[in-house]
PDB file of N, CA and C in Angstrom:
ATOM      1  N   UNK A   1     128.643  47.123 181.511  1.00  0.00           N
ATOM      2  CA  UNK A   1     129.377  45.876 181.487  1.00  0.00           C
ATOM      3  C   UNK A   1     129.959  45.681 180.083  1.00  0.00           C
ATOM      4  N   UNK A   2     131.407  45.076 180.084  1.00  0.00           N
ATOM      5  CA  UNK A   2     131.786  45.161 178.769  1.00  0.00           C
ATOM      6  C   UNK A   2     131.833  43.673 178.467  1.00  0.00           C
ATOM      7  N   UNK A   3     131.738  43.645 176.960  1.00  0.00           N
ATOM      8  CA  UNK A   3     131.611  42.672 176.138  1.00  0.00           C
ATOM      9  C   UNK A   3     132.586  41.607 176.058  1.00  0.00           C
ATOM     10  N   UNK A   4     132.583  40.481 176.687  1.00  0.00           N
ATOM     11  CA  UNK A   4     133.874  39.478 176.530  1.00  0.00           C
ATOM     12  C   UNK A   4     134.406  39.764 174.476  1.00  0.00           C
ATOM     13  N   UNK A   5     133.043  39.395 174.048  1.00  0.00           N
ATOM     14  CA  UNK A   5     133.283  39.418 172.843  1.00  0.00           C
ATOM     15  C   UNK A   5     134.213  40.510 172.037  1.00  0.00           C
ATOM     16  N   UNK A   6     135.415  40.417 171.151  1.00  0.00           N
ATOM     17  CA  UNK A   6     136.049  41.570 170.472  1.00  0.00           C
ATOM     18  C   UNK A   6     135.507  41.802 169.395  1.00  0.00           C
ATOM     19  N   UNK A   7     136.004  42.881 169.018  1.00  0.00           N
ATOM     20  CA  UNK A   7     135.474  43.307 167.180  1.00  0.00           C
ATOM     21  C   UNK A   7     136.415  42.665 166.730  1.00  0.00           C
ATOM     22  N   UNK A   8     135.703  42.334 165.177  1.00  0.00           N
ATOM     23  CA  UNK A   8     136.702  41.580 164.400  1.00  0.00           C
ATOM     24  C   UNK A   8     137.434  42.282 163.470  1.00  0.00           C
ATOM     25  N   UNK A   9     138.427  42.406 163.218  1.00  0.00           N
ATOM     26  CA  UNK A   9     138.817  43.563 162.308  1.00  0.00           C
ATOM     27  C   UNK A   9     138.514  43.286 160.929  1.00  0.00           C
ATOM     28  N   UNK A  10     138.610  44.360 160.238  1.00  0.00           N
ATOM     29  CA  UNK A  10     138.195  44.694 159.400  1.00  0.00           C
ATOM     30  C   UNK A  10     139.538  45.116 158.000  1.00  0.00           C
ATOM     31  N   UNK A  11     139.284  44.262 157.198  1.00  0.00           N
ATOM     32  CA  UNK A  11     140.675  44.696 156.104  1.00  0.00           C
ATOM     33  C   UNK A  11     140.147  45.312 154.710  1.00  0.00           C
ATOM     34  N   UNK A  12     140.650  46.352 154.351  1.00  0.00           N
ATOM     35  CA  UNK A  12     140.214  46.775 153.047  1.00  0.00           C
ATOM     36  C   UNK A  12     141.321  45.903 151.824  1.00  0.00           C
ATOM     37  N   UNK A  13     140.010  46.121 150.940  1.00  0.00           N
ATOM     38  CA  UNK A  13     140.541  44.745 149.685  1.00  0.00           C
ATOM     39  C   UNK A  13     141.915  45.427 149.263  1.00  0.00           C
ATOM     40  N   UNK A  14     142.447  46.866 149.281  1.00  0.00           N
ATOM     41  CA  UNK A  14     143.467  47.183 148.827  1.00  0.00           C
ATOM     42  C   UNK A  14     144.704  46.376 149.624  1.00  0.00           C
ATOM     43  N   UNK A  15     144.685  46.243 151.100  1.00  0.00           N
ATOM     44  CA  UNK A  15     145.489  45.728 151.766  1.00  0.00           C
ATOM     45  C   UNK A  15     145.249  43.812 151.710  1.00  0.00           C
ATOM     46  N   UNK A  16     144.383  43.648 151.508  1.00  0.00           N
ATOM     47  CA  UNK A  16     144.474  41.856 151.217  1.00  0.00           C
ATOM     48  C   UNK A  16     145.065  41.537 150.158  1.00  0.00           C
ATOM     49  N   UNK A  17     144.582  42.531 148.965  1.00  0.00           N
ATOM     50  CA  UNK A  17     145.945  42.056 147.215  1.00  0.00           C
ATOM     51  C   UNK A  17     146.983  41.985 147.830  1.00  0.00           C
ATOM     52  N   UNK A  18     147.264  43.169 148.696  1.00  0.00           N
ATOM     53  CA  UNK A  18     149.067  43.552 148.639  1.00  0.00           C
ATOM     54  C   UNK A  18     149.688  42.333 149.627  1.00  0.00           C
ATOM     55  N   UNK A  19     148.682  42.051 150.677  1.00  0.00           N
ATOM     56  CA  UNK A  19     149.491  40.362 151.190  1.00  0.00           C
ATOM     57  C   UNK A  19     148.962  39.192 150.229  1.00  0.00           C
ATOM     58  N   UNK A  20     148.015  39.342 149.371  1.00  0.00           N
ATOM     59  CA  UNK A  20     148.494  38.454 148.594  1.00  0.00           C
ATOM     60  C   UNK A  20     149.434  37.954 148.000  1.00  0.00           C
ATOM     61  N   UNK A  21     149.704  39.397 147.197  1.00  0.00           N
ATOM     62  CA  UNK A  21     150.586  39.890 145.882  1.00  0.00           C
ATOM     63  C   UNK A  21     151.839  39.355 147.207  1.00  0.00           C
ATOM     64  N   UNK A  22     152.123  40.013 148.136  1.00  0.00           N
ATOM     65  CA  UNK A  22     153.346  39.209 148.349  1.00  0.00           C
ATOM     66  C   UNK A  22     153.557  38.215 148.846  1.00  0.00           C
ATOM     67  N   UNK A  23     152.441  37.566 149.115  1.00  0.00           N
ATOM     68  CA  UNK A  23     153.244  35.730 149.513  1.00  0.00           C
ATOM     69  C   UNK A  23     153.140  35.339 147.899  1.00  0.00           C
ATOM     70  N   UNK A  24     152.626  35.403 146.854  1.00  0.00           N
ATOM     71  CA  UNK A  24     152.744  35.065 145.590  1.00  0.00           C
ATOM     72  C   UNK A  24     154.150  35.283 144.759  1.00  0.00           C
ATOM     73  N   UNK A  25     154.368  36.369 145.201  1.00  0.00           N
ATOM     74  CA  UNK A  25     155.708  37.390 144.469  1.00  0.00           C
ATOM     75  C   UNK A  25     157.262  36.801 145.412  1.00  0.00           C
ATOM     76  N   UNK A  26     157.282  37.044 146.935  1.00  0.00           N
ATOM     77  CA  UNK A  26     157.851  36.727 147.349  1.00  0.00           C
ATOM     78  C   UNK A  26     158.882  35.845 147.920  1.00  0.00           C
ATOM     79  N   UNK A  27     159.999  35.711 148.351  1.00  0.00           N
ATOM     80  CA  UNK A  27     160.261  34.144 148.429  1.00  0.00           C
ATOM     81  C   UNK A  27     160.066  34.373 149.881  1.00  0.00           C
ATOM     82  N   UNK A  28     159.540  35.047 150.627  1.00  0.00           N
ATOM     83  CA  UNK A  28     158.822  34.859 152.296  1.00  0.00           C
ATOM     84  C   UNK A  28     158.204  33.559 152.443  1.00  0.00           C
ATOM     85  N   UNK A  29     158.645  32.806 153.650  1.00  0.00           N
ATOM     86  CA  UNK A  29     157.564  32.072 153.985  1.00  0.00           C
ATOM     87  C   UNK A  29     156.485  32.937 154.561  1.00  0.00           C
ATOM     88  N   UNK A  30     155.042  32.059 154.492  1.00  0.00           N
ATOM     89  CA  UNK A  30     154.025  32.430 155.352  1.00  0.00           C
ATOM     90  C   UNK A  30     153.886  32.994 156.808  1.00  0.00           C
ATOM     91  N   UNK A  31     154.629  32.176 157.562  1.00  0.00           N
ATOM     92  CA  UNK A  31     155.354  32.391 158.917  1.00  0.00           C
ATOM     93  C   UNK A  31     155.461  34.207 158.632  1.00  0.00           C
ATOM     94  N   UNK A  32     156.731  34.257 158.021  1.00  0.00           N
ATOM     95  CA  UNK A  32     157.561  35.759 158.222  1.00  0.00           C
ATOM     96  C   UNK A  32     156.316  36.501 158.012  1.00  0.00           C
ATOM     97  N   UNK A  33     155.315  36.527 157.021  1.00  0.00           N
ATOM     98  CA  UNK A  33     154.510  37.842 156.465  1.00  0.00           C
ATOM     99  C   UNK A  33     153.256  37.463 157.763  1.00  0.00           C
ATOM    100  N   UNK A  34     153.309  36.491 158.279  1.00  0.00           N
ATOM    101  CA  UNK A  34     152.211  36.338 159.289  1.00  0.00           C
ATOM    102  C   UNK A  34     152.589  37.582 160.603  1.00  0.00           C
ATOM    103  N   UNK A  35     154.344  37.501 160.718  1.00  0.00           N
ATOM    104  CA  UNK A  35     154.491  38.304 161.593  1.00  0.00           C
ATOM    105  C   UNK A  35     154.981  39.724 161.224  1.00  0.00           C
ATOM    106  N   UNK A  36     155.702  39.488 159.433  1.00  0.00           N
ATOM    107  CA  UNK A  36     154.983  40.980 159.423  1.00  0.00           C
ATOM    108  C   UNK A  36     153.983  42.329 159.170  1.00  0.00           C
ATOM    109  N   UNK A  37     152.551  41.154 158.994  1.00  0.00           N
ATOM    110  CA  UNK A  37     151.602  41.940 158.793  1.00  0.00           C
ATOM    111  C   UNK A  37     150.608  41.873 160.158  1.00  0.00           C
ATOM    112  N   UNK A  38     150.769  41.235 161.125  1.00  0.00           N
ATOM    113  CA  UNK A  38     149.927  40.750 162.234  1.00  0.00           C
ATOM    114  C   UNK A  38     148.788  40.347 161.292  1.00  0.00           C
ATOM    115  N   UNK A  39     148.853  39.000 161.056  1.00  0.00           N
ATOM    116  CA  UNK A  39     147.873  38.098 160.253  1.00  0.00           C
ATOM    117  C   UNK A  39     147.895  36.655 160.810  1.00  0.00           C
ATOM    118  N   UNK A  40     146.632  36.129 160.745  1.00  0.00           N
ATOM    119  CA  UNK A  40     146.850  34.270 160.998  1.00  0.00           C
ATOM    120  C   UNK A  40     147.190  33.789 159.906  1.00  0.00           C
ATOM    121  N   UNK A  41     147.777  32.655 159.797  1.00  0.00           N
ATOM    122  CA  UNK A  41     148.558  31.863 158.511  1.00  0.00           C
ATOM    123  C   UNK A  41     147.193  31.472 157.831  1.00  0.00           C
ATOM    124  N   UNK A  42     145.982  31.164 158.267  1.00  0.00           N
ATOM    125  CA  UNK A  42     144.740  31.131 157.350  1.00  0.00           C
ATOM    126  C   UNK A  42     144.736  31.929 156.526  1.00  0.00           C
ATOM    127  N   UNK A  43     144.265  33.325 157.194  1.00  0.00           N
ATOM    128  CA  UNK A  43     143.787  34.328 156.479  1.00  0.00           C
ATOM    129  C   UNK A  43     144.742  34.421 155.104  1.00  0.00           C
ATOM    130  N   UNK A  44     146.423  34.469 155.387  1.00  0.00           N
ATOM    131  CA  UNK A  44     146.989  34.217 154.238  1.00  0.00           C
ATOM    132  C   UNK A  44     146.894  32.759 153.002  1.00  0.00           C
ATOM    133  N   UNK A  45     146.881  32.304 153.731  1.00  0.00           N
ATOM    134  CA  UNK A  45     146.208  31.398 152.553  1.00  0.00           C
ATOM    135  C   UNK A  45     144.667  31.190 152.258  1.00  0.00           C
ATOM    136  N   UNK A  46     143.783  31.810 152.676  1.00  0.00           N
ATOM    137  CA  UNK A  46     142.841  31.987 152.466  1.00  0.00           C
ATOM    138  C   UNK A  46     142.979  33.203 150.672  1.00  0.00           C
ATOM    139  N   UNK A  47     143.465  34.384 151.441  1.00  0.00           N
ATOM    140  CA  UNK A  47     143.483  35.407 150.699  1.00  0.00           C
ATOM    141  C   UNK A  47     144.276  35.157 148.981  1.00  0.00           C
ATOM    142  N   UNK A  48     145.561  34.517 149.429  1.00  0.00           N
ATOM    143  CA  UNK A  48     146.417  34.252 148.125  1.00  0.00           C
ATOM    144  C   UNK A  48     145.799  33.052 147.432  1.00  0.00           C
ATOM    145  N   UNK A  49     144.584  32.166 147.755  1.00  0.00           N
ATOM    146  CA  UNK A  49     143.647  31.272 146.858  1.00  0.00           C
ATOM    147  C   UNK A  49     142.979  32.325 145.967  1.00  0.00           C
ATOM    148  N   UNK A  50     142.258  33.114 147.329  1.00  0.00           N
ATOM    149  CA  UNK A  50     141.248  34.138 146.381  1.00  0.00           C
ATOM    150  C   UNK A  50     141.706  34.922 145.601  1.00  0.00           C
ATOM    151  N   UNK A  51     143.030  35.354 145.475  1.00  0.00           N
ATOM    152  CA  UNK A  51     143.623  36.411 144.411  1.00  0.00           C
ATOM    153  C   UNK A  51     143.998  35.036 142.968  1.00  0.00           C
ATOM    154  N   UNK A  52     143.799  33.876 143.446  1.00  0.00           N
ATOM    155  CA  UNK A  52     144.737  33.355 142.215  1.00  0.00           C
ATOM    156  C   UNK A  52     143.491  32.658 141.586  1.00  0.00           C
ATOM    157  N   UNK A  53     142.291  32.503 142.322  1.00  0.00           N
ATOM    158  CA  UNK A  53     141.022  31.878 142.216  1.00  0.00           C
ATOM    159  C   UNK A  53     140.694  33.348 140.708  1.00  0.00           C
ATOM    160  N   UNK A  54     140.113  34.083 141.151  1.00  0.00           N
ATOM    161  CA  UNK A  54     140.442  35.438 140.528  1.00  0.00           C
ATOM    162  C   UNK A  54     140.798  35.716 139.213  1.00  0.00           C
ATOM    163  N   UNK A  55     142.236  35.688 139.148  1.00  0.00           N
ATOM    164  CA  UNK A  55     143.398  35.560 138.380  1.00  0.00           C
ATOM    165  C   UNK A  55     142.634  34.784 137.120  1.00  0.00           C
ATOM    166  N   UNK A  56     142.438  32.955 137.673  1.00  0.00           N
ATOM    167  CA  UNK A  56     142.200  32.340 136.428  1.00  0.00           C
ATOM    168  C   UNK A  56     140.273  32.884 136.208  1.00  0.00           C
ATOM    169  N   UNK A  57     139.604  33.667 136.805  1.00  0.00           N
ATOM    170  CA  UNK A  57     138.025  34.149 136.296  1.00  0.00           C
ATOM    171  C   UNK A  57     138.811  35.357 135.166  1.00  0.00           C
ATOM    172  N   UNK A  58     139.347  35.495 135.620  1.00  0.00           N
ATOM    173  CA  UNK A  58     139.756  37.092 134.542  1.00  0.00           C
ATOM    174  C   UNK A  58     140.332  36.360 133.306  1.00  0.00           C
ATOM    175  N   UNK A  59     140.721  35.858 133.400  1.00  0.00           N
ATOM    176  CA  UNK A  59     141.551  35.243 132.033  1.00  0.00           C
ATOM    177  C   UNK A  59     140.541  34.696 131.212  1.00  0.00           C
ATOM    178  N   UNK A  60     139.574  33.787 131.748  1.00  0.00           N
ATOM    179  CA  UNK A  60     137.763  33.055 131.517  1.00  0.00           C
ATOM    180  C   UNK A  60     137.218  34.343 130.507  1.00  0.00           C
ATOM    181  N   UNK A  61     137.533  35.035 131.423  1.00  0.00           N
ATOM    182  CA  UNK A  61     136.615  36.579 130.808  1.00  0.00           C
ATOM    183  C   UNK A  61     136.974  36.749 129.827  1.00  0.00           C
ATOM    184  N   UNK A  62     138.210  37.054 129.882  1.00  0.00           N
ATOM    185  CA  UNK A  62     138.949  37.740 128.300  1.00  0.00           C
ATOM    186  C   UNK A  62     138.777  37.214 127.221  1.00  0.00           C
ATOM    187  N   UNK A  63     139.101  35.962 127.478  1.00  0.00           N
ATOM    188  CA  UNK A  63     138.563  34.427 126.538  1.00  0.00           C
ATOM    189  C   UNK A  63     137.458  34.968 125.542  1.00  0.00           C
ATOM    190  N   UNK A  64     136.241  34.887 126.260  1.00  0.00           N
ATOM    191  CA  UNK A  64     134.543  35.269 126.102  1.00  0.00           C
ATOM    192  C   UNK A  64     134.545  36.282 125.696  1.00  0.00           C
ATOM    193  N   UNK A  65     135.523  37.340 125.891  1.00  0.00           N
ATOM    194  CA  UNK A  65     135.113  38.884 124.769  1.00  0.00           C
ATOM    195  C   UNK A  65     135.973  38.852 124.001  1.00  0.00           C
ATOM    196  N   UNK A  66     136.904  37.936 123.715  1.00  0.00           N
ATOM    197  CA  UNK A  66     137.564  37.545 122.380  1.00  0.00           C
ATOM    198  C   UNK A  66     136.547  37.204 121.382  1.00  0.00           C
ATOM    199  N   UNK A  67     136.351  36.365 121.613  1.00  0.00           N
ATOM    200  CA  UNK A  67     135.117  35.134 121.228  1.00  0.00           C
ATOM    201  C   UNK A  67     134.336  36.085 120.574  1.00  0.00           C
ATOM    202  N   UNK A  68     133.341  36.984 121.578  1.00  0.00           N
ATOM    203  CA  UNK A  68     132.235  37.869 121.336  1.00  0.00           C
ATOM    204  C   UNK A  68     133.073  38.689 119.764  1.00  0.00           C
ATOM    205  N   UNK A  69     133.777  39.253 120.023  1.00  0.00           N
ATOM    206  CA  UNK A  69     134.552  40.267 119.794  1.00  0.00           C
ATOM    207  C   UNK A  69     134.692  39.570 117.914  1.00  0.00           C
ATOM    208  N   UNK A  70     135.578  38.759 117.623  1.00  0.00           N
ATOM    209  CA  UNK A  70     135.666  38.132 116.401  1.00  0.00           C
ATOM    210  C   UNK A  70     134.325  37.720 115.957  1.00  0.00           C
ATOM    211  N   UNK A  71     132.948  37.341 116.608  1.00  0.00           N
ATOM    212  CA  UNK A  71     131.943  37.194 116.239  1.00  0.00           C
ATOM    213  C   UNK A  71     131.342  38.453 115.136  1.00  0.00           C
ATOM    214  N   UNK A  72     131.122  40.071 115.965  1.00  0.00           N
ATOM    215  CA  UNK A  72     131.062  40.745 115.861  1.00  0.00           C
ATOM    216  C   UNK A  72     131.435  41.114 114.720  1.00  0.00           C
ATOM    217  N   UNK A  73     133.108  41.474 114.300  1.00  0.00           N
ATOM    218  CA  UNK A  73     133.895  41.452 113.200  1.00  0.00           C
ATOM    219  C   UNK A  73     133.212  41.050 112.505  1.00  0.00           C
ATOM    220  N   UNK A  74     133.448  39.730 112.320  1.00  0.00           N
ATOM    221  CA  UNK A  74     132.506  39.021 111.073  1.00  0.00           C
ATOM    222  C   UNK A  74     131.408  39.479 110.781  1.00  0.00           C
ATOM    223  N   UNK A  75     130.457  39.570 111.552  1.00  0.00           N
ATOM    224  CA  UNK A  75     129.360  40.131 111.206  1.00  0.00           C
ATOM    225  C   UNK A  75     128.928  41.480 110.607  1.00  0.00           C
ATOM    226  N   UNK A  76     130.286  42.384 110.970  1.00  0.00           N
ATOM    227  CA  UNK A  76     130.189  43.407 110.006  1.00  0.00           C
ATOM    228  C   UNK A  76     130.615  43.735 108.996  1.00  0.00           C
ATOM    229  N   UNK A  77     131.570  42.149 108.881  1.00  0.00           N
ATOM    230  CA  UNK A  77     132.153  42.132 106.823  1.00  0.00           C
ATOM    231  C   UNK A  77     131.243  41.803 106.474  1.00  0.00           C
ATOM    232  N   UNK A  78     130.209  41.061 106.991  1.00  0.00           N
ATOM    233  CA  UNK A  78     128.687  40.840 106.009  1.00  0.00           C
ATOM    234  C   UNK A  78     128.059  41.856 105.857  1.00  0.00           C
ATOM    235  N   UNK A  79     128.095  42.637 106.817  1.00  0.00           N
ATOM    236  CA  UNK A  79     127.050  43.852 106.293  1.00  0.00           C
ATOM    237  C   UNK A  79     127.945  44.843 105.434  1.00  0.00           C
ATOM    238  N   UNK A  80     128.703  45.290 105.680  1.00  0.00           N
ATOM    239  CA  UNK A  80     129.740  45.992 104.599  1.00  0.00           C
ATOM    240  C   UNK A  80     129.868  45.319 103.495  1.00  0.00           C
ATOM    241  N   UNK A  81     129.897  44.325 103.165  1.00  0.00           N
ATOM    242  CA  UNK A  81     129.573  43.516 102.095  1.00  0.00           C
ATOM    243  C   UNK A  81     128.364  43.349 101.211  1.00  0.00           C
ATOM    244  N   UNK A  82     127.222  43.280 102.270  1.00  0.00           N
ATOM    245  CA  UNK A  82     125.838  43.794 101.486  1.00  0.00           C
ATOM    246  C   UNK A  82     125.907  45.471 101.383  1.00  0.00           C
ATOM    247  N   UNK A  83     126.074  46.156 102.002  1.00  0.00           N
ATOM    248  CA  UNK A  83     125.790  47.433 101.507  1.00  0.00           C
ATOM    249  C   UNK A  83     126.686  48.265 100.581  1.00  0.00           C
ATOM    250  N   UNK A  84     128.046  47.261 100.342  1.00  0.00           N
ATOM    251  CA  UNK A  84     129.318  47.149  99.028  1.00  0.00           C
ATOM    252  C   UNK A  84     128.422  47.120  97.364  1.00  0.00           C
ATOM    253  N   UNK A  85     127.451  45.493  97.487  1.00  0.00           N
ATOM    254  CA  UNK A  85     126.491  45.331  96.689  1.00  0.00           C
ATOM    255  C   UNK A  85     125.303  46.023  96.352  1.00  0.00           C
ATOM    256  N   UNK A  86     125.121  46.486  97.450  1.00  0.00           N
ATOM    257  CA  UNK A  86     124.223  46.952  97.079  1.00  0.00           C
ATOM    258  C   UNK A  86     124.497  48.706  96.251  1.00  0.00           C
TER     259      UNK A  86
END
């Protein structure tokens, strides 16, 4: 007996950027890329939140190993500095 129930498909993250990347990039409405990727208008706006959700964590990041990063620096004109003196 078969299963009323379907499988749900399955998308690899390479193919969710690239409908991200183009309702972001594009001047497509949602509509058009709904029909030309066979997608629900959710999933696209689901997906192009999560790429832009994303977007601003990466930038967060870079921030924080700036930060780290000039900490660091400094800390090794002090020691090049003591071992200058010394």
């Amino acid at each position: 007996m078969k299963s009323a129930m379907t499988k749900r498909r399955q998308y690899k993250s390479e193919f969710w950027e690239r409908v991200a990347l183009e309702a972001v990039n594009s001047q497509k409405t949602v509509a058009e890329l709904v029909s030309r990727f066979d997608l629900y208008p959710t999933m696209i706006h689901q997906w192009n939140k999560a790429l832009l959700d994303g977007a601003s964590d990466s930038f967060k990041r870079v921030r924080v190993v700036a930060e780290v990063d000039a900490a660091e620096v400094k800390e090794s004109y002090v020691k090049i500095g003591e071992l200058t003196v010394e």
